[in-house]
N, C-alpha and C. Protein backbone atom coordinates (compact mmCIF):
# COMPACT_ATOMS: atom_id res chain seq x y z
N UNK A 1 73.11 88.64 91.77
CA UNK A 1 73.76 89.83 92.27
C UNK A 1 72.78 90.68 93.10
N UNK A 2 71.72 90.86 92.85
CA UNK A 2 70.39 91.56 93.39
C UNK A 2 70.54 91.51 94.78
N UNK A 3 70.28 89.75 95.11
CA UNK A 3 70.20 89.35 96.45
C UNK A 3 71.44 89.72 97.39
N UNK A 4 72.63 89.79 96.55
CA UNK A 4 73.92 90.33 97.34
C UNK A 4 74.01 91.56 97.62
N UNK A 5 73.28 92.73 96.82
CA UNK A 5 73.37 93.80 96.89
C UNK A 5 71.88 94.07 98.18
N UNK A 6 71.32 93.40 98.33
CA UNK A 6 70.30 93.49 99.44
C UNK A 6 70.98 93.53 100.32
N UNK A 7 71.57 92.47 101.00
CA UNK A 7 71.97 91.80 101.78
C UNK A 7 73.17 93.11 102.20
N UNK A 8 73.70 93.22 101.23
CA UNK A 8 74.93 94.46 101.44
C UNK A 8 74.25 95.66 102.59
N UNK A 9 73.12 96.06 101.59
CA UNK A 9 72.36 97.03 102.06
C UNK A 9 72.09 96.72 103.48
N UNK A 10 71.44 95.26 103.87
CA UNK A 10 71.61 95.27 105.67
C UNK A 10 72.49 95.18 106.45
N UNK A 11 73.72 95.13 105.95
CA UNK A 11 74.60 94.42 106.58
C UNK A 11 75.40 96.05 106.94
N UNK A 12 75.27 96.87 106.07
CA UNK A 12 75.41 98.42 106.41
C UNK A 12 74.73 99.34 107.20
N UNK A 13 73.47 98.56 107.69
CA UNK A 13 72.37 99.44 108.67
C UNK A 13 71.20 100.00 107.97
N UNK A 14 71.08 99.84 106.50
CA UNK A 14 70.23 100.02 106.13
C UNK A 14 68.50 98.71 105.51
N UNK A 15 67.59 99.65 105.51
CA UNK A 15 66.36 99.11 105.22
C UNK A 15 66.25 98.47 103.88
N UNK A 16 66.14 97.34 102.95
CA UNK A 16 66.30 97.71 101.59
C UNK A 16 64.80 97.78 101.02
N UNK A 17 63.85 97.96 102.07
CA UNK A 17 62.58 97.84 101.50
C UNK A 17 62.26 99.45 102.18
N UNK A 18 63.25 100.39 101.95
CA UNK A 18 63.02 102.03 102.11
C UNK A 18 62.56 102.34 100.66
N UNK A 19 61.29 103.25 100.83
CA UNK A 19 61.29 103.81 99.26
C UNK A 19 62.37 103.70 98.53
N UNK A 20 63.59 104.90 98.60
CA UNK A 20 64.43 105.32 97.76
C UNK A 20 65.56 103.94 97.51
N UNK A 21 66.10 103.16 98.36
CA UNK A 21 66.44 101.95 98.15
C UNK A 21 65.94 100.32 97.63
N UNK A 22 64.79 100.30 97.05
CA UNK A 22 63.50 99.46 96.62
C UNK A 22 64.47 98.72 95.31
N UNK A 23 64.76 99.27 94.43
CA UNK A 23 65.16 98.92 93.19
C UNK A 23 66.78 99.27 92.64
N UNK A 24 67.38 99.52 94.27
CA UNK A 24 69.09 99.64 94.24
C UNK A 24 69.46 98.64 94.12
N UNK A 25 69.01 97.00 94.28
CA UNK A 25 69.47 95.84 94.13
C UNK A 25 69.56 95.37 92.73
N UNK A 26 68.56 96.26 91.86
CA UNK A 26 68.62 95.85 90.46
C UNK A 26 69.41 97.20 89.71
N UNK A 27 69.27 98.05 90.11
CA UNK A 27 70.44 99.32 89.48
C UNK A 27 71.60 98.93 89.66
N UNK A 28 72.02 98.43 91.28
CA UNK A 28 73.47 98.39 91.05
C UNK A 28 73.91 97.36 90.06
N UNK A 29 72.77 96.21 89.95
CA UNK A 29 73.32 94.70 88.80
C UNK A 29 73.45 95.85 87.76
N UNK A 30 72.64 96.18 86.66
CA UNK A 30 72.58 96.94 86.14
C UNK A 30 73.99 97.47 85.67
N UNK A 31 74.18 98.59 86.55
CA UNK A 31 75.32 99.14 86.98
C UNK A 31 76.53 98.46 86.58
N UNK A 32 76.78 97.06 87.24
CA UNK A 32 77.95 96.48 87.32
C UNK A 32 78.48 95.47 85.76
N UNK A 33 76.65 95.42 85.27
CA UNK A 33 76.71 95.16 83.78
C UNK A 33 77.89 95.69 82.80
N UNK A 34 77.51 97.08 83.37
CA UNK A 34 77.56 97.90 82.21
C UNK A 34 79.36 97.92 82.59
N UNK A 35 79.63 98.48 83.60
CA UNK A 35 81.46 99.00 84.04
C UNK A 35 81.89 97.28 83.77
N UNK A 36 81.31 96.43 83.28
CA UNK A 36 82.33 95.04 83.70
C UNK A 36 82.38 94.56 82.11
N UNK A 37 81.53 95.37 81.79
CA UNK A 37 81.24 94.91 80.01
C UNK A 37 82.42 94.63 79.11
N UNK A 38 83.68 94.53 79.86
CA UNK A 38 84.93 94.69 78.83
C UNK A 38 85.55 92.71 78.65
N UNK A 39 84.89 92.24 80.20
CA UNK A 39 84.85 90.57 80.26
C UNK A 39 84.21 89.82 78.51
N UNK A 40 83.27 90.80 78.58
CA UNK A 40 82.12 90.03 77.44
C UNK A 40 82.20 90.71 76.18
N UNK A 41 83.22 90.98 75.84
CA UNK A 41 83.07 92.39 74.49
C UNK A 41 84.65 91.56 73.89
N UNK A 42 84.08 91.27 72.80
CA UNK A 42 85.33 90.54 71.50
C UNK A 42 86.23 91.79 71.13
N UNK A 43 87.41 91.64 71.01
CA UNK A 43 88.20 92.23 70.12
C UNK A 43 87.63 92.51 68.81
N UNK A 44 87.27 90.99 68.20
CA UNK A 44 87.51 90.92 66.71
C UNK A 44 86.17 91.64 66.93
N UNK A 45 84.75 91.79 67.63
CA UNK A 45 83.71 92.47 67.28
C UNK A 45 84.18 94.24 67.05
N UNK A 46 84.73 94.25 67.76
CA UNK A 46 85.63 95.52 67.62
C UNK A 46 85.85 96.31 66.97
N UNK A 47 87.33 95.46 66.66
CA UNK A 47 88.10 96.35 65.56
C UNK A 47 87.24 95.71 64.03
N UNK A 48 86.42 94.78 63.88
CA UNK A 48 85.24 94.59 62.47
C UNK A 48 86.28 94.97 61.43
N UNK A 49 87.11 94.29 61.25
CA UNK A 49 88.00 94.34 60.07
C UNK A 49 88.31 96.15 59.96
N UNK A 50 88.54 96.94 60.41
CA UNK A 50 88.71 97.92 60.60
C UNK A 50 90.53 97.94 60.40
N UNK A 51 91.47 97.35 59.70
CA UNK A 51 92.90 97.06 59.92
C UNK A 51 92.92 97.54 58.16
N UNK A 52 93.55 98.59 58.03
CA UNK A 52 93.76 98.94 56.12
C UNK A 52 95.66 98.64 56.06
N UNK A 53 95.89 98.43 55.18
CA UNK A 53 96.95 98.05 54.07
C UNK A 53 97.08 100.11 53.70
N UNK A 54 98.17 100.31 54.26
CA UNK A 54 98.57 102.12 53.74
C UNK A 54 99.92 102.02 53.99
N UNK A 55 100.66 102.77 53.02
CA UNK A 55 101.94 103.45 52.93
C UNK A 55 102.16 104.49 54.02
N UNK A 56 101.80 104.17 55.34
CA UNK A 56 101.82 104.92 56.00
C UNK A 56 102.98 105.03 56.89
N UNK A 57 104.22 105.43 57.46
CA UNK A 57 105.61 105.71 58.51
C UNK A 57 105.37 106.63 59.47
N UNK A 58 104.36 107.29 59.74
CA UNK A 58 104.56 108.86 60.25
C UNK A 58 103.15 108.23 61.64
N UNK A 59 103.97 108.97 62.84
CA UNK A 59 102.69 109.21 63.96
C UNK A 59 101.42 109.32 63.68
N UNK A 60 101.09 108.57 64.27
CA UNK A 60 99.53 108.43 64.49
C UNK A 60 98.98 108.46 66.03
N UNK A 61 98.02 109.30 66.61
CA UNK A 61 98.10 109.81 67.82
C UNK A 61 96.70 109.90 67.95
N UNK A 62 95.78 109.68 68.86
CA UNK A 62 94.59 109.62 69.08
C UNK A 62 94.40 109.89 70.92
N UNK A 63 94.39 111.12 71.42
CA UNK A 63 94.51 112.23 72.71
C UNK A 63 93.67 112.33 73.58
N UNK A 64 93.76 112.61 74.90
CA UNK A 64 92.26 113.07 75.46
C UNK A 64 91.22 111.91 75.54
N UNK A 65 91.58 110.54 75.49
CA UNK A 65 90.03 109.50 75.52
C UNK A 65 89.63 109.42 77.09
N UNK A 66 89.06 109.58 76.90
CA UNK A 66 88.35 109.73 78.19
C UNK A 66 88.09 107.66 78.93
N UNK A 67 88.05 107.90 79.97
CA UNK A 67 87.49 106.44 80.10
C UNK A 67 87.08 106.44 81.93
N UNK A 68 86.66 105.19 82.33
CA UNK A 68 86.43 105.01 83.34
C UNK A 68 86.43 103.54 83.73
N UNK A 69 87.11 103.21 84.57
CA UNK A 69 87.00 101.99 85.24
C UNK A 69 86.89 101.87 86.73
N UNK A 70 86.78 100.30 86.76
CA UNK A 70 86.88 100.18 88.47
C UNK A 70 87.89 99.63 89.08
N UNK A 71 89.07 100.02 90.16
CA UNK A 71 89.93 99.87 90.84
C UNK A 71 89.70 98.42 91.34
N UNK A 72 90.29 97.12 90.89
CA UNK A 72 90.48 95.74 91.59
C UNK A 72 90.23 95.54 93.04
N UNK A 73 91.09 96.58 93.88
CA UNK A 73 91.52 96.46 95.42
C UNK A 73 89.93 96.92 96.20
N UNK A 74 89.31 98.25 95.61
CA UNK A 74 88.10 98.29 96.77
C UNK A 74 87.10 98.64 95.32
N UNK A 75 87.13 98.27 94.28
CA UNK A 75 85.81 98.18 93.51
C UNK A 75 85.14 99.95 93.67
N UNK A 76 85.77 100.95 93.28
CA UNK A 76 85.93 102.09 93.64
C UNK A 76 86.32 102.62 92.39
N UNK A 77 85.78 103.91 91.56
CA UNK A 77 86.07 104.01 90.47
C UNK A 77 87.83 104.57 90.41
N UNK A 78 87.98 104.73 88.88
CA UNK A 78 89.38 105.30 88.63
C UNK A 78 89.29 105.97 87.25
N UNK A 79 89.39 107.30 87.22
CA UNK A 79 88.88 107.55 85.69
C UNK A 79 90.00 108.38 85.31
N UNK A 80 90.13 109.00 83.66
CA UNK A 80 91.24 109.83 83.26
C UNK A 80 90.87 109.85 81.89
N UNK A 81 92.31 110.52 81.85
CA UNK A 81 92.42 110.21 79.93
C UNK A 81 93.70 109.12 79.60
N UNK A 82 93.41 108.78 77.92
CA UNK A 82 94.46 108.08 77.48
C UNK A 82 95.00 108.62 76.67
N UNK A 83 96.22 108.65 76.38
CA UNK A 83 96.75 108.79 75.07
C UNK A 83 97.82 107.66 73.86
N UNK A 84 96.79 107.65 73.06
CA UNK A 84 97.58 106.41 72.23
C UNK A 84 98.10 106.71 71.00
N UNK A 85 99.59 106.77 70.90
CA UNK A 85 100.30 106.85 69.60
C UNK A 85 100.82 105.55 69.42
N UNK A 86 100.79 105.12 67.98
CA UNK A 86 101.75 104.47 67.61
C UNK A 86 102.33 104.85 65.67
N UNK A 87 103.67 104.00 65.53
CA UNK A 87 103.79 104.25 64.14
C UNK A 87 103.59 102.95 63.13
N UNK A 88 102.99 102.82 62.74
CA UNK A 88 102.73 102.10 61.47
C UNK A 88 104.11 101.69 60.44
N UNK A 89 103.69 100.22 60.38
CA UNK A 89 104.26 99.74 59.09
C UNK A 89 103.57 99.13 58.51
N UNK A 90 103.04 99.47 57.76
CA UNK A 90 102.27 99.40 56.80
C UNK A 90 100.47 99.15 57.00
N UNK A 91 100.15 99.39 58.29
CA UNK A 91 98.86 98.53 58.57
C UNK A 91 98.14 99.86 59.30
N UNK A 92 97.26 100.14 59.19
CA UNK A 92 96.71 101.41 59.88
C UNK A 92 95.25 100.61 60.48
N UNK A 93 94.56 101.42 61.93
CA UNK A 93 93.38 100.87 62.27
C UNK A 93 92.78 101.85 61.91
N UNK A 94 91.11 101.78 62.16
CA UNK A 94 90.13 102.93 61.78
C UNK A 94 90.48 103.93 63.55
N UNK A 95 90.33 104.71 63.36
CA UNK A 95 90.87 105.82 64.51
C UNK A 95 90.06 105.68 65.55
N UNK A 96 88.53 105.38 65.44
CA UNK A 96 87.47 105.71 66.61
C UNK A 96 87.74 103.81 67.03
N UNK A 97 88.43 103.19 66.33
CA UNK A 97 88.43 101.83 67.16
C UNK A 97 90.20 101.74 68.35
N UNK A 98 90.43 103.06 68.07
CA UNK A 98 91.48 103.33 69.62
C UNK A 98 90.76 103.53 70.57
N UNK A 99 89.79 104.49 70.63
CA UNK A 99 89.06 104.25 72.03
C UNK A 99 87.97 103.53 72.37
N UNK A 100 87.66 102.54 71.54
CA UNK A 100 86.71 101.21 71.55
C UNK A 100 87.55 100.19 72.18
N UNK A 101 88.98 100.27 72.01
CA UNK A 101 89.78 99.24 72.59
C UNK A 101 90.62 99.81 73.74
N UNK A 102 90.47 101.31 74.17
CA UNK A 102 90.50 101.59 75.50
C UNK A 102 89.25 100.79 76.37
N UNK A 103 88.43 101.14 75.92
CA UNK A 103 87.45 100.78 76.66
C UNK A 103 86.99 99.59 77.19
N UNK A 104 86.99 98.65 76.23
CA UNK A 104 87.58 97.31 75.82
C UNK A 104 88.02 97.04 77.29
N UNK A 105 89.49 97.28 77.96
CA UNK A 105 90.44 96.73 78.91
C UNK A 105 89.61 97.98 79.71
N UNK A 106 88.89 98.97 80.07
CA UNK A 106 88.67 99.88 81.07
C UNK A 106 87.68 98.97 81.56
N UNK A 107 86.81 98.68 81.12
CA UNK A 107 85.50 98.12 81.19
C UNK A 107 86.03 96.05 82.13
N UNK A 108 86.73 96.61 82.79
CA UNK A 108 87.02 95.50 83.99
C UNK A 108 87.45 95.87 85.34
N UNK A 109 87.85 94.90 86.39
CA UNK A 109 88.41 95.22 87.41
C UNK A 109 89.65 95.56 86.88
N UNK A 110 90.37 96.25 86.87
CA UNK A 110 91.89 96.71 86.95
C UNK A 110 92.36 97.61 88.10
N UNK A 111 93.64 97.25 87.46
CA UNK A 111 94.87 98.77 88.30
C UNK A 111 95.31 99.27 87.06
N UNK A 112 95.37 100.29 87.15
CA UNK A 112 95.95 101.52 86.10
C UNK A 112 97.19 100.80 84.84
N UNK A 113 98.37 100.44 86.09
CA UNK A 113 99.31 99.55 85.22
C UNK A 113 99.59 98.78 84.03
N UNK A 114 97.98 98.00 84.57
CA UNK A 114 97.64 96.72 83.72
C UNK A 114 97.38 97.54 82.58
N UNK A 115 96.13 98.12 83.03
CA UNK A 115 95.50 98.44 81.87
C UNK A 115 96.36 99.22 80.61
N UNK A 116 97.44 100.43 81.12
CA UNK A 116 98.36 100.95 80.23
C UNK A 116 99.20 99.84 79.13
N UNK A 117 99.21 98.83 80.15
CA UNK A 117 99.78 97.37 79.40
C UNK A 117 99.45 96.67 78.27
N UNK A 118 97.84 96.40 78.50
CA UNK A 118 97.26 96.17 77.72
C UNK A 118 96.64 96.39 76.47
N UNK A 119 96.20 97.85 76.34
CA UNK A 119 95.79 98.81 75.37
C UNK A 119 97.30 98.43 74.35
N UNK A 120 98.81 99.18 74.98
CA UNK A 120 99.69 99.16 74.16
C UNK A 120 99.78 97.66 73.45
N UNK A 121 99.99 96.74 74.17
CA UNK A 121 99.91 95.12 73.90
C UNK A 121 99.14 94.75 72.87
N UNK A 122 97.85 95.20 73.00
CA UNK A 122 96.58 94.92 72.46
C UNK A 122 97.33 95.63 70.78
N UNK A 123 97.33 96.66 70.71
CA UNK A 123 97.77 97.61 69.31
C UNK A 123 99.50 96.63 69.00
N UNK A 124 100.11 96.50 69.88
CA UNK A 124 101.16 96.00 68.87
C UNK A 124 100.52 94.59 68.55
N UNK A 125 100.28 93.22 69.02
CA UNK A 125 99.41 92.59 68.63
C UNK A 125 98.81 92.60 67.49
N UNK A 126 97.66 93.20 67.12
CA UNK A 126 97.18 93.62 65.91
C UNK A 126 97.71 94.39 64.42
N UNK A 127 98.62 95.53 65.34
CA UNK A 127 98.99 95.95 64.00
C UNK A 127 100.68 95.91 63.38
N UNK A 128 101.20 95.27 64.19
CA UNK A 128 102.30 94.83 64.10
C UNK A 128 103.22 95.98 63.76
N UNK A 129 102.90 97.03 64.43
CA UNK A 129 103.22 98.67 63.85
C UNK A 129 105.21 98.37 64.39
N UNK A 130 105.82 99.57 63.81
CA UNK A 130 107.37 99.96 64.30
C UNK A 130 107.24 100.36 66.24
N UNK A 131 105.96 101.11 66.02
CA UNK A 131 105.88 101.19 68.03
C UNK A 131 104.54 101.61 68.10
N UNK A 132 104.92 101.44 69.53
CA UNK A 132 103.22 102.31 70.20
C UNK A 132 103.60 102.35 71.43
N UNK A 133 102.91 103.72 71.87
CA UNK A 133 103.30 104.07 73.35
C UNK A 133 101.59 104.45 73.50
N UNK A 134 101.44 104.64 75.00
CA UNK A 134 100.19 104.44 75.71
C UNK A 134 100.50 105.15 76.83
N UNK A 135 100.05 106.58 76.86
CA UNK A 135 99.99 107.20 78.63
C UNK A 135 98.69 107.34 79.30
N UNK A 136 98.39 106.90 80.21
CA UNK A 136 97.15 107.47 80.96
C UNK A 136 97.17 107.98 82.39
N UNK A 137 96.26 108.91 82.29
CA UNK A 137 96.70 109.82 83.55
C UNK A 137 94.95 109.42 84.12
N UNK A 138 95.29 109.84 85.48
CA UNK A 138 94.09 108.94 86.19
C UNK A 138 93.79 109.52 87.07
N UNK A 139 92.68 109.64 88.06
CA UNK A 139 92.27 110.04 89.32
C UNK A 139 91.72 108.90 89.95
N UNK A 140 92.41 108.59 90.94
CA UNK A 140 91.71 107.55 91.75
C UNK A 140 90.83 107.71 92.45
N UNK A 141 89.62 107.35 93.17
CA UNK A 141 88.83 108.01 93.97
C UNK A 141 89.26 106.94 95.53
N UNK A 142 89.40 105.66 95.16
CA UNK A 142 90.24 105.12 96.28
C UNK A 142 91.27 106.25 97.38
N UNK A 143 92.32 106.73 96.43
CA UNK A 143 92.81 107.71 96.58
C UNK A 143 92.55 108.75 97.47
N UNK A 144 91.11 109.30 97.03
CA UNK A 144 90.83 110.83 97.22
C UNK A 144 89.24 110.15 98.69
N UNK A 145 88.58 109.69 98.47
CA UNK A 145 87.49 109.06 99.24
C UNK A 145 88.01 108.16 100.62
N UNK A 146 88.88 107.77 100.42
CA UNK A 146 89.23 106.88 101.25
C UNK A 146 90.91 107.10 101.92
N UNK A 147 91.94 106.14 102.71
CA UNK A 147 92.94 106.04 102.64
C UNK A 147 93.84 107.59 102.90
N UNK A 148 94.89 107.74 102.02
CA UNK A 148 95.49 109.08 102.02
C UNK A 148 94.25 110.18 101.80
N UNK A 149 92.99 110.27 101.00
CA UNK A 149 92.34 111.14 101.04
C UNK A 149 93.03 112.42 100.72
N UNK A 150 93.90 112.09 99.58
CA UNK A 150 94.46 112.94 98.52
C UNK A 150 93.97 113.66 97.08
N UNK A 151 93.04 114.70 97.71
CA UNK A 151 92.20 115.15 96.42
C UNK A 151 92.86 115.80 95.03
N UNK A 152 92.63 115.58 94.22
CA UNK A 152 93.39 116.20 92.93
C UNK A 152 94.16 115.45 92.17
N UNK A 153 94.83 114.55 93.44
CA UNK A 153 96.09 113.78 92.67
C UNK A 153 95.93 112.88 91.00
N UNK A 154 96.78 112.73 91.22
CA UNK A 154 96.75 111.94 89.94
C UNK A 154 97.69 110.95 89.17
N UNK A 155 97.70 109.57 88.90
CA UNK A 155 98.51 108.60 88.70
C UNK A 155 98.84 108.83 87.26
N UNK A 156 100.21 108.83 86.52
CA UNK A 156 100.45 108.58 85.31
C UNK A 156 101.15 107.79 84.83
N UNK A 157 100.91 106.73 84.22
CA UNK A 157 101.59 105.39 83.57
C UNK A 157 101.77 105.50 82.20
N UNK A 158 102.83 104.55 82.22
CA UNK A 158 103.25 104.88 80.34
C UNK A 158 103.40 103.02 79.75
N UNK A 159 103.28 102.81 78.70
CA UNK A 159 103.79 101.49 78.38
C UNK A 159 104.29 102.04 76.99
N UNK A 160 105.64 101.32 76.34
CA UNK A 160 106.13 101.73 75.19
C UNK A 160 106.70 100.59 74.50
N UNK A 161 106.24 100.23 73.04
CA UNK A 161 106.73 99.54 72.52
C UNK A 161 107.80 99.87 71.72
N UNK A 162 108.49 98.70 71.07
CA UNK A 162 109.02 99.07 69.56
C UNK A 162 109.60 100.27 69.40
N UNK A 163 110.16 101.30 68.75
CA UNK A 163 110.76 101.87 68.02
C UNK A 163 110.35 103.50 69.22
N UNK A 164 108.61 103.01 69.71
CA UNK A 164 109.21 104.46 70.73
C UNK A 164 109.34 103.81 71.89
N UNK A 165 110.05 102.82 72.45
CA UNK A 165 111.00 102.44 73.63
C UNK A 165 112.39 102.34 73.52
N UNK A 166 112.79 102.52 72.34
CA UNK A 166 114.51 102.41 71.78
C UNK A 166 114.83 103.58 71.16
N UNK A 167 114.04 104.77 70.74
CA UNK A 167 114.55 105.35 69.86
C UNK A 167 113.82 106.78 70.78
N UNK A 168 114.80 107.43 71.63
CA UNK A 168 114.40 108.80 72.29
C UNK A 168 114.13 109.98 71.68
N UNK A 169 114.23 109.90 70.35
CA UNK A 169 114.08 111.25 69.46
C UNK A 169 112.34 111.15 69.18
N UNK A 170 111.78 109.53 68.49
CA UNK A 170 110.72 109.27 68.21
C UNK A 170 109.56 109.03 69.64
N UNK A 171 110.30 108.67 71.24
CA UNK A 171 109.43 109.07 71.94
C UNK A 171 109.56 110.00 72.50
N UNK A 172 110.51 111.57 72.42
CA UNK A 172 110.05 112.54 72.92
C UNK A 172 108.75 112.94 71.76
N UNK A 173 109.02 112.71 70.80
CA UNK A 173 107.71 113.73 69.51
C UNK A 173 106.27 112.81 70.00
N UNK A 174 106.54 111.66 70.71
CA UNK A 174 104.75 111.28 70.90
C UNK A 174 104.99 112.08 72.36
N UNK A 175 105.71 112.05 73.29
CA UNK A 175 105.20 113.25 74.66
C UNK A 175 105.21 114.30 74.19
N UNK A 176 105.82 114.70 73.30
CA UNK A 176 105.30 116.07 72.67
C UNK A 176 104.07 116.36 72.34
N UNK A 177 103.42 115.38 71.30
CA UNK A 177 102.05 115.73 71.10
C UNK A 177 101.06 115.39 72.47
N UNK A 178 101.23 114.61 72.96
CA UNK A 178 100.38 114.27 74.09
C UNK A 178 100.00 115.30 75.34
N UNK A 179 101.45 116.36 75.21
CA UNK A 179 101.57 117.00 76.19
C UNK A 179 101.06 118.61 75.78
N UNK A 180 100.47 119.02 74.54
CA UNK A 180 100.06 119.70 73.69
C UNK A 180 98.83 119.48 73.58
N UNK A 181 98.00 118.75 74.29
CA UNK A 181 96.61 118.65 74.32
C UNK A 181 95.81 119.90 75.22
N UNK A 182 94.93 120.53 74.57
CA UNK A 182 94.22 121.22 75.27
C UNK A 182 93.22 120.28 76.29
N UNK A 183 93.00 120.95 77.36
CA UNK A 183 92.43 120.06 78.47
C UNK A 183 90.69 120.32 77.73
């Protein structure tokens, strides 16, 4: 990757043997390590048996996760929050492994879509809950840097399983809480 990121560097008009550009060929690898880390990162390392056996029926909601990924189309970030409810039958996860498994699917090339897809997918999958819904709201920088050059905006996707995709009483109360988040 080094040598590609050199090469990038001339092919843009720049020197890559300028002081301040010397060791951008190994930051950006670096770099691309780290945002792509979701290719090489297990589920099961994950969630580490983190799945309990509880008498549990009632919302479960975990607000505000922050995340960041990179946009598929120009490799350009896309960041926001998530919000993940679902309801349980009988199987509960440990709470801080909801946004281990945001991160999980952030930590690739995506589009927003997918990723809302996946997270929810990922939780019914595992916990075989009554539902789970998944909103994330996003800022593209594609968006705002480039193209329309629409600053502020912001994309919001939803994916809904189970019991809150059929039952409108149980997914207004998860947009309820979601929408009750202090910023």
């Amino acid at each position: 990757m080094k040598d590609i990121v050199r090469k990038l560097l001339i092919e843009i008009g720049e020197n890559p043997e300028r002081q301040g550009l010397r060791k951008t060929p190994e930051r950006v690898e670096s770099m691309y390590q780290f945002l792509t880390s979701g290719y090489h990162t297990s589920l099961d390392a994950i969630v580490n048996g983190a799945i309990f056996e509880e008498d549990y029926d009632e919302m479960v909601c975990v607000t505000n996760i922050q995340f960041y990924s990179l946009c598929e189309h120009h490799l350009i970030p896309f960041f926001g929050k998530a919000h993940v409810g679902y309801i349980p039958d009988g199987r509960l996860i440990g709470l801080s492994k909801i946004p281990r498994i945001v991160d999980l699917f952030a930590r690739r090339l995506q589009i927003q879509e997918r990723l809302t897809q996946q997270i929810a997918q990922c939780l019914a999958d595992i916990l075989k809950p009554r539902g789970v819904g998944v909103v994330i709201e996003a800022e593209h920088l594609c968006m705002q840097m480039r193209g329309v050059e629409k600053h502020r905006s912001r994309a919001v996707t939803s994916a809904l399983r189970g019991i809150l995709k059929t039952n409108e009483r149980t997914r207004n109360e998860l947009m309820s809480l979601i929408q009750h988040q202090p910023e």
